[in-house]
Protein backbone atom coordinates (compact mmCIF):
# COMPACT_ATOMS: atom_id res chain seq x y z
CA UNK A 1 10.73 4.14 4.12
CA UNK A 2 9.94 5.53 0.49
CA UNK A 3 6.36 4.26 -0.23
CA UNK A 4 6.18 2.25 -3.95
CA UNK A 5 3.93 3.23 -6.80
CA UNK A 6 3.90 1.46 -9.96
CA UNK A 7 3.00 3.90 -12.91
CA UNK A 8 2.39 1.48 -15.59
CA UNK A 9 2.58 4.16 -19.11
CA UNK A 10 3.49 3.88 -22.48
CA UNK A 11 3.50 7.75 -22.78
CA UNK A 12 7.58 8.61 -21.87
CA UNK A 13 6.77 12.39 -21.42
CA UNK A 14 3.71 11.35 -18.96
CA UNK A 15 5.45 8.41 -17.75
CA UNK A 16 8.67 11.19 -16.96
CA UNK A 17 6.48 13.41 -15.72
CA UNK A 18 4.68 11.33 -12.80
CA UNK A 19 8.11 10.04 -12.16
CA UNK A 20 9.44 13.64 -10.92
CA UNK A 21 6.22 14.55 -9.29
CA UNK A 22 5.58 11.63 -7.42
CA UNK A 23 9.39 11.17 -6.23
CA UNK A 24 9.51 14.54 -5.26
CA UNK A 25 6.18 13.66 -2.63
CA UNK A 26 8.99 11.52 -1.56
CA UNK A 27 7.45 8.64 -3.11
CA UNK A 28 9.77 5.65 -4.79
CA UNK A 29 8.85 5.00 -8.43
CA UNK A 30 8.68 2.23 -10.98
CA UNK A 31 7.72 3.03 -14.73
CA UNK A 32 6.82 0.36 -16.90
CA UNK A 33 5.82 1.38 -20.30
CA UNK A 34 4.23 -2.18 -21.28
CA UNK A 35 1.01 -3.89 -19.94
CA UNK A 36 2.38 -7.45 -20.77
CA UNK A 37 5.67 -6.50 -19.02
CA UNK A 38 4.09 -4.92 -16.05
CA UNK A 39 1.75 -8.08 -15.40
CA UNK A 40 5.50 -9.99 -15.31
CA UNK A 41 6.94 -7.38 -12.60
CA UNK A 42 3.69 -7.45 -10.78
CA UNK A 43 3.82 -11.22 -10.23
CA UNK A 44 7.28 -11.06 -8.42
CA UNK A 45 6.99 -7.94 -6.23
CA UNK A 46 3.79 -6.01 -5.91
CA UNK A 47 3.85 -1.79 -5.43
CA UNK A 48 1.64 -0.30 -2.46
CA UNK A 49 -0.23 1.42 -5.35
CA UNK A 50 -0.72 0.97 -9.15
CA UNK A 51 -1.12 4.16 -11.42
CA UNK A 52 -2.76 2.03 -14.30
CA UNK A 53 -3.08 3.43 -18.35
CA UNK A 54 -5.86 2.02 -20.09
CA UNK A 55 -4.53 1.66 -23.60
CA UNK A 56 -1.15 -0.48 -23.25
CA UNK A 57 0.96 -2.39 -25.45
CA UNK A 58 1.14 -6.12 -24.88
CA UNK A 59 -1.86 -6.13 -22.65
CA UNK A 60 -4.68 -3.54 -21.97
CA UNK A 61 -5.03 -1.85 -18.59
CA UNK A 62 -8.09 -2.89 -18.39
CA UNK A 63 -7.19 -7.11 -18.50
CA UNK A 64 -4.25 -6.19 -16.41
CA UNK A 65 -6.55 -4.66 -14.08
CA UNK A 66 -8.75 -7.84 -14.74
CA UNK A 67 -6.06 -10.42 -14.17
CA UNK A 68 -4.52 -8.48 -10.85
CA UNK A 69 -8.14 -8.91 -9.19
CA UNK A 70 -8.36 -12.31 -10.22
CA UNK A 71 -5.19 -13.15 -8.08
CA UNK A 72 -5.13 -12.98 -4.35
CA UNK A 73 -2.30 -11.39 -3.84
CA UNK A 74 -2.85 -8.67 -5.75
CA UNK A 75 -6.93 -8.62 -5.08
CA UNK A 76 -6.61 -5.89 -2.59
CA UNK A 77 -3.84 -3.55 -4.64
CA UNK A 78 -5.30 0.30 -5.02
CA UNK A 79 -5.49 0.76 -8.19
CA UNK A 80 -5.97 4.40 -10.30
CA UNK A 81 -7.02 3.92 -14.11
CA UNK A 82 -5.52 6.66 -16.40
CA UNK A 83 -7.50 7.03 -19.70
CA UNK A 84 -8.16 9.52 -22.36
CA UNK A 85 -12.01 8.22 -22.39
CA UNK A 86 -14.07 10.62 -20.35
CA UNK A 87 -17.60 8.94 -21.42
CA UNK A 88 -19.69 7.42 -18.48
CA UNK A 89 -19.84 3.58 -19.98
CA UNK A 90 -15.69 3.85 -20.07
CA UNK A 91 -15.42 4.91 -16.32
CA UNK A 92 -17.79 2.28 -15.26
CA UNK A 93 -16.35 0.10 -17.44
CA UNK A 94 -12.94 0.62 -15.65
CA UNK A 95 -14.50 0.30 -12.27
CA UNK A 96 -16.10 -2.78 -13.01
CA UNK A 97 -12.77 -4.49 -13.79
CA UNK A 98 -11.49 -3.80 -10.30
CA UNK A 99 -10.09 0.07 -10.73
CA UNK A 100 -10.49 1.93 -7.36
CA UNK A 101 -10.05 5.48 -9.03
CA UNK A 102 -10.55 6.91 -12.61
CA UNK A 103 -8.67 10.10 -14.01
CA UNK A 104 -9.14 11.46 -17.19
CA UNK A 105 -6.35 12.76 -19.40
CA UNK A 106 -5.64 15.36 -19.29
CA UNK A 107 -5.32 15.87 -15.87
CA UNK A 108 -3.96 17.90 -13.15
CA UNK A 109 -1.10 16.68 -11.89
CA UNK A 110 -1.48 17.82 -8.19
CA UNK A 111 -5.37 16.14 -8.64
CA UNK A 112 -4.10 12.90 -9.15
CA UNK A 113 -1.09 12.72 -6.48
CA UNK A 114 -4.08 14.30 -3.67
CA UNK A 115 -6.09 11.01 -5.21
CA UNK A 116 -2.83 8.64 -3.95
CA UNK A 117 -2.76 10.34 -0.87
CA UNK A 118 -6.01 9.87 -0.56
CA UNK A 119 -6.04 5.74 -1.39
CA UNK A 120 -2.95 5.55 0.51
CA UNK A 121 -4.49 6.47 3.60
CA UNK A 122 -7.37 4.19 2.88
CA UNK A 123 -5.63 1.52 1.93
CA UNK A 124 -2.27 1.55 3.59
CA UNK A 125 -2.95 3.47 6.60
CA UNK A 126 0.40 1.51 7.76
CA UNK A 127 2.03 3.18 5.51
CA UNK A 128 1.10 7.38 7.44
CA UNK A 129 0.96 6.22 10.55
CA UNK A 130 3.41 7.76 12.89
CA UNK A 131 3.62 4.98 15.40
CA UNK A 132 3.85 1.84 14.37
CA UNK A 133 3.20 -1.48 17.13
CA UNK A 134 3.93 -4.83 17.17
CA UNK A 135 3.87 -7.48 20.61
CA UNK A 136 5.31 -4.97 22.94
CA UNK A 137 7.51 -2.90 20.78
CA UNK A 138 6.78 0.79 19.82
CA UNK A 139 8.49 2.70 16.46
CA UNK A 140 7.93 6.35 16.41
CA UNK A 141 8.55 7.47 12.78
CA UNK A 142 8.56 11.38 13.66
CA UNK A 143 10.81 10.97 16.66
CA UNK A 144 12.81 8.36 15.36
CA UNK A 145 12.71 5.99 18.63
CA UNK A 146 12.31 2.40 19.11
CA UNK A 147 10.54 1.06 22.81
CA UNK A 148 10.22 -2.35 24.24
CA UNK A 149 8.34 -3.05 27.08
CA UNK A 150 8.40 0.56 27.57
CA UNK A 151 12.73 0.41 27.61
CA UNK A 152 14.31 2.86 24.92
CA UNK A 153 16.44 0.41 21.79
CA UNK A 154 18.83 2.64 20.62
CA UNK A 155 19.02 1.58 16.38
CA UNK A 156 21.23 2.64 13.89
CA UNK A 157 19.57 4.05 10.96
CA UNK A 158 19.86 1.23 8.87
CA UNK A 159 18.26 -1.17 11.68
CA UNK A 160 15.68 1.59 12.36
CA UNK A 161 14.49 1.03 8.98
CA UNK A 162 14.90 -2.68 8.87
CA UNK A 163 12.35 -2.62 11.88
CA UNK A 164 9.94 -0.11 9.94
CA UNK A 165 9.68 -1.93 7.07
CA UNK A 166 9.23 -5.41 8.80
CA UNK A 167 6.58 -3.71 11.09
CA UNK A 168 4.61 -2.25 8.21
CA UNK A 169 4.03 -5.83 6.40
CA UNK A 170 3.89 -8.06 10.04
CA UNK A 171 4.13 -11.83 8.62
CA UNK A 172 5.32 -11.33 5.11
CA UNK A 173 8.75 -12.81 4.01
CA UNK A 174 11.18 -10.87 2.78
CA UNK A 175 13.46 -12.51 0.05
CA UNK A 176 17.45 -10.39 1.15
CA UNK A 177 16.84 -8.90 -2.45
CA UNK A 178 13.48 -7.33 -1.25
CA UNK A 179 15.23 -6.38 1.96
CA UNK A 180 18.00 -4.85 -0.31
CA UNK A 181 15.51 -3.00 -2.37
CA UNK A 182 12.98 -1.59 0.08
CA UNK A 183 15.64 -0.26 3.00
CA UNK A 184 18.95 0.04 1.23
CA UNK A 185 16.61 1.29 -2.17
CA UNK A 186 17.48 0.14 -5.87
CA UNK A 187 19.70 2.49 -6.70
CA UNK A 188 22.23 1.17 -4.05
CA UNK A 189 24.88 -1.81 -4.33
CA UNK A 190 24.98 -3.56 -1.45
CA UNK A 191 25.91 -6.99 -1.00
CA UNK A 192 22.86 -9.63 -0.02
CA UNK A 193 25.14 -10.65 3.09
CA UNK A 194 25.00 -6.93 4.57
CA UNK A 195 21.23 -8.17 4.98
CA UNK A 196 22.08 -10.91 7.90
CA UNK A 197 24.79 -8.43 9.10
CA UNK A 198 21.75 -5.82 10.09
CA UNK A 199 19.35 -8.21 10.92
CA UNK A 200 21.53 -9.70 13.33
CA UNK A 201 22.44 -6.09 15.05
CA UNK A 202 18.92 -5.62 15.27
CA UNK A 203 17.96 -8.62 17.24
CA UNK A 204 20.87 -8.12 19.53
CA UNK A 205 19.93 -4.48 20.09
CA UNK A 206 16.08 -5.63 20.26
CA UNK A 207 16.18 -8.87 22.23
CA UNK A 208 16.95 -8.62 25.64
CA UNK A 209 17.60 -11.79 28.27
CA UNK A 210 14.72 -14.59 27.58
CA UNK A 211 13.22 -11.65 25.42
CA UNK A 212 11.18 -13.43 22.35
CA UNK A 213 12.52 -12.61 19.57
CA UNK A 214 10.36 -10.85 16.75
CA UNK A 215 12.31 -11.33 13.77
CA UNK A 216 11.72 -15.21 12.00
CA UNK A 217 14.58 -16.71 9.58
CA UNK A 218 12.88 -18.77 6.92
CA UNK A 219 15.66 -20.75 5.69
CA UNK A 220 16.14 -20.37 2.17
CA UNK A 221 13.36 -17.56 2.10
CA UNK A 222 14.64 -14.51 4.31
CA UNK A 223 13.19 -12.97 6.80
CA UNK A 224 9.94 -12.05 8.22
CA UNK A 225 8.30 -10.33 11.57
CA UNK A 226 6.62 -13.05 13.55
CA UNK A 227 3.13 -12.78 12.96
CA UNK A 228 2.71 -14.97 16.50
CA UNK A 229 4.49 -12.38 18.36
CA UNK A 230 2.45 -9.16 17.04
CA UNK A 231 -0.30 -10.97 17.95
CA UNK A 232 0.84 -10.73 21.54
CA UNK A 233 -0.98 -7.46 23.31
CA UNK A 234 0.29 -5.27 26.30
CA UNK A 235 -1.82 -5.59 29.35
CA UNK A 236 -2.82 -1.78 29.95
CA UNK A 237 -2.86 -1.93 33.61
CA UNK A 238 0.48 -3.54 33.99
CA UNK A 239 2.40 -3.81 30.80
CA UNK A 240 2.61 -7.68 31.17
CA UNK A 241 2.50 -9.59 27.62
CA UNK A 242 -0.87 -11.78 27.17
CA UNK A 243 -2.28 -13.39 24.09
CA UNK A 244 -4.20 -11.51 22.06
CA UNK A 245 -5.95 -14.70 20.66
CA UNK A 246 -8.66 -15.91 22.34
């Protein structure tokens, strides 16, 4: 599952540039070349990290930056400020308005992706990890195998990555066009009803018996992984399911 990075960059040669770089870290990437247009696209879906130029059309980075920490959804978003001003007032200036990182142009380009990598870990740590958990099921991303209750669920590649991406956001809803975009990727046509199609092989290879079953329909929403059931911890001495709730 391609992680997202927003490069928001009115420069097309820079903005082309950090588009081939960071794909080729196996990243997925949006450019957006305006900072009014970019607070529009931020407000429907939001990247796992925002590659932010300070001097924008529309709207400055720096009250996009300003209006992204004001929201809570966004409040929490890494953030790296690209900016030709190198002077100390300008990079604390940046800071202060919520940036997590500052780069200087010019830069190096393999300094800035080592700075994602770096956020990413700190940030998103869900988003490295090679085993992911929720309630009693186990993904291994390097192995490529799915456990429950310590039994092997044998997934298809598309449900394999249905799980992921529901396991790495536990409790979010996914609209079927989010689903589409982050599994099936943008570049795809695929229509929204292959969604429920793979959702519904994955509970049936998942859910086994009186099994609970992890993945919540919200009508007219999509779906979501139950945030009640990752709450839900193995017992280490005998694999039993208790509460993890006090």
């Amino acid at each position: 599952m391609a992680t997202r990075i927003a490069v928001v960059e009115d420069e097309d040669a820079l903005g082309i540039l950090l588009r081939y770089n960071l794909e080729a870290e196996g990243y997925q990437v949006d450019v957006i070349t305006r900072g009014d247009e970019a607070d529009l696209r931020l407000k429907e879906e939001l990247p796992d990290l925002l590659i932010l130029d300070w001097m924008l059309p529309g709207l400055s980075g720096v009250e996009l930056c300003r209006r992204l920490r004001q929201r809570g959804e966004s409040e929490q978003l890494p953030i790296i400020m690209l900016t030709a001003r190198g002077e100390e007032s300008e990079r604390v200036r940046g800071l202060s308005v919520g940036a997590d990182d500052y780069v200087v142009k010019p830069f190096s380009t393999p300094e800035l992706i080592a700075r994602v990598r770096a956020m990413l870990r700190r940030a998103k740590p869900e988003k490295i990890s090679k085993l992911l958990t929720a309630g009693d099921i186990d993904l291994d991303r390097e192995n490529h195998r799915v456990r429950r209750a310590g039994r092997e669920i044998r997934l298809g590649p598309t449900e394999f990555k249905l799980m992921e991406f529901f396991m790495q956001s536990p409790g979010r809803v996914f609209s079927r066009e989010q689903l589409l975009d982050g599994v099936w990727g943008r570049d795809i046509y695929v229509d929204e009803r292959t969604v429920d199609v793979h959702v519904g092989r994955l509970r049936k290879a998942i859910n086994r018996g009186r099994e609970r079953d992890p993945i919540r329909t919200v009508r007219g929403a999509g779906y979501a992984l139950d945030e009640q059931f990752c709450a839900i911890a193995k017992s280490p001495a005998t694999g039993s399911m208790k509460s993890a709730r006090p």
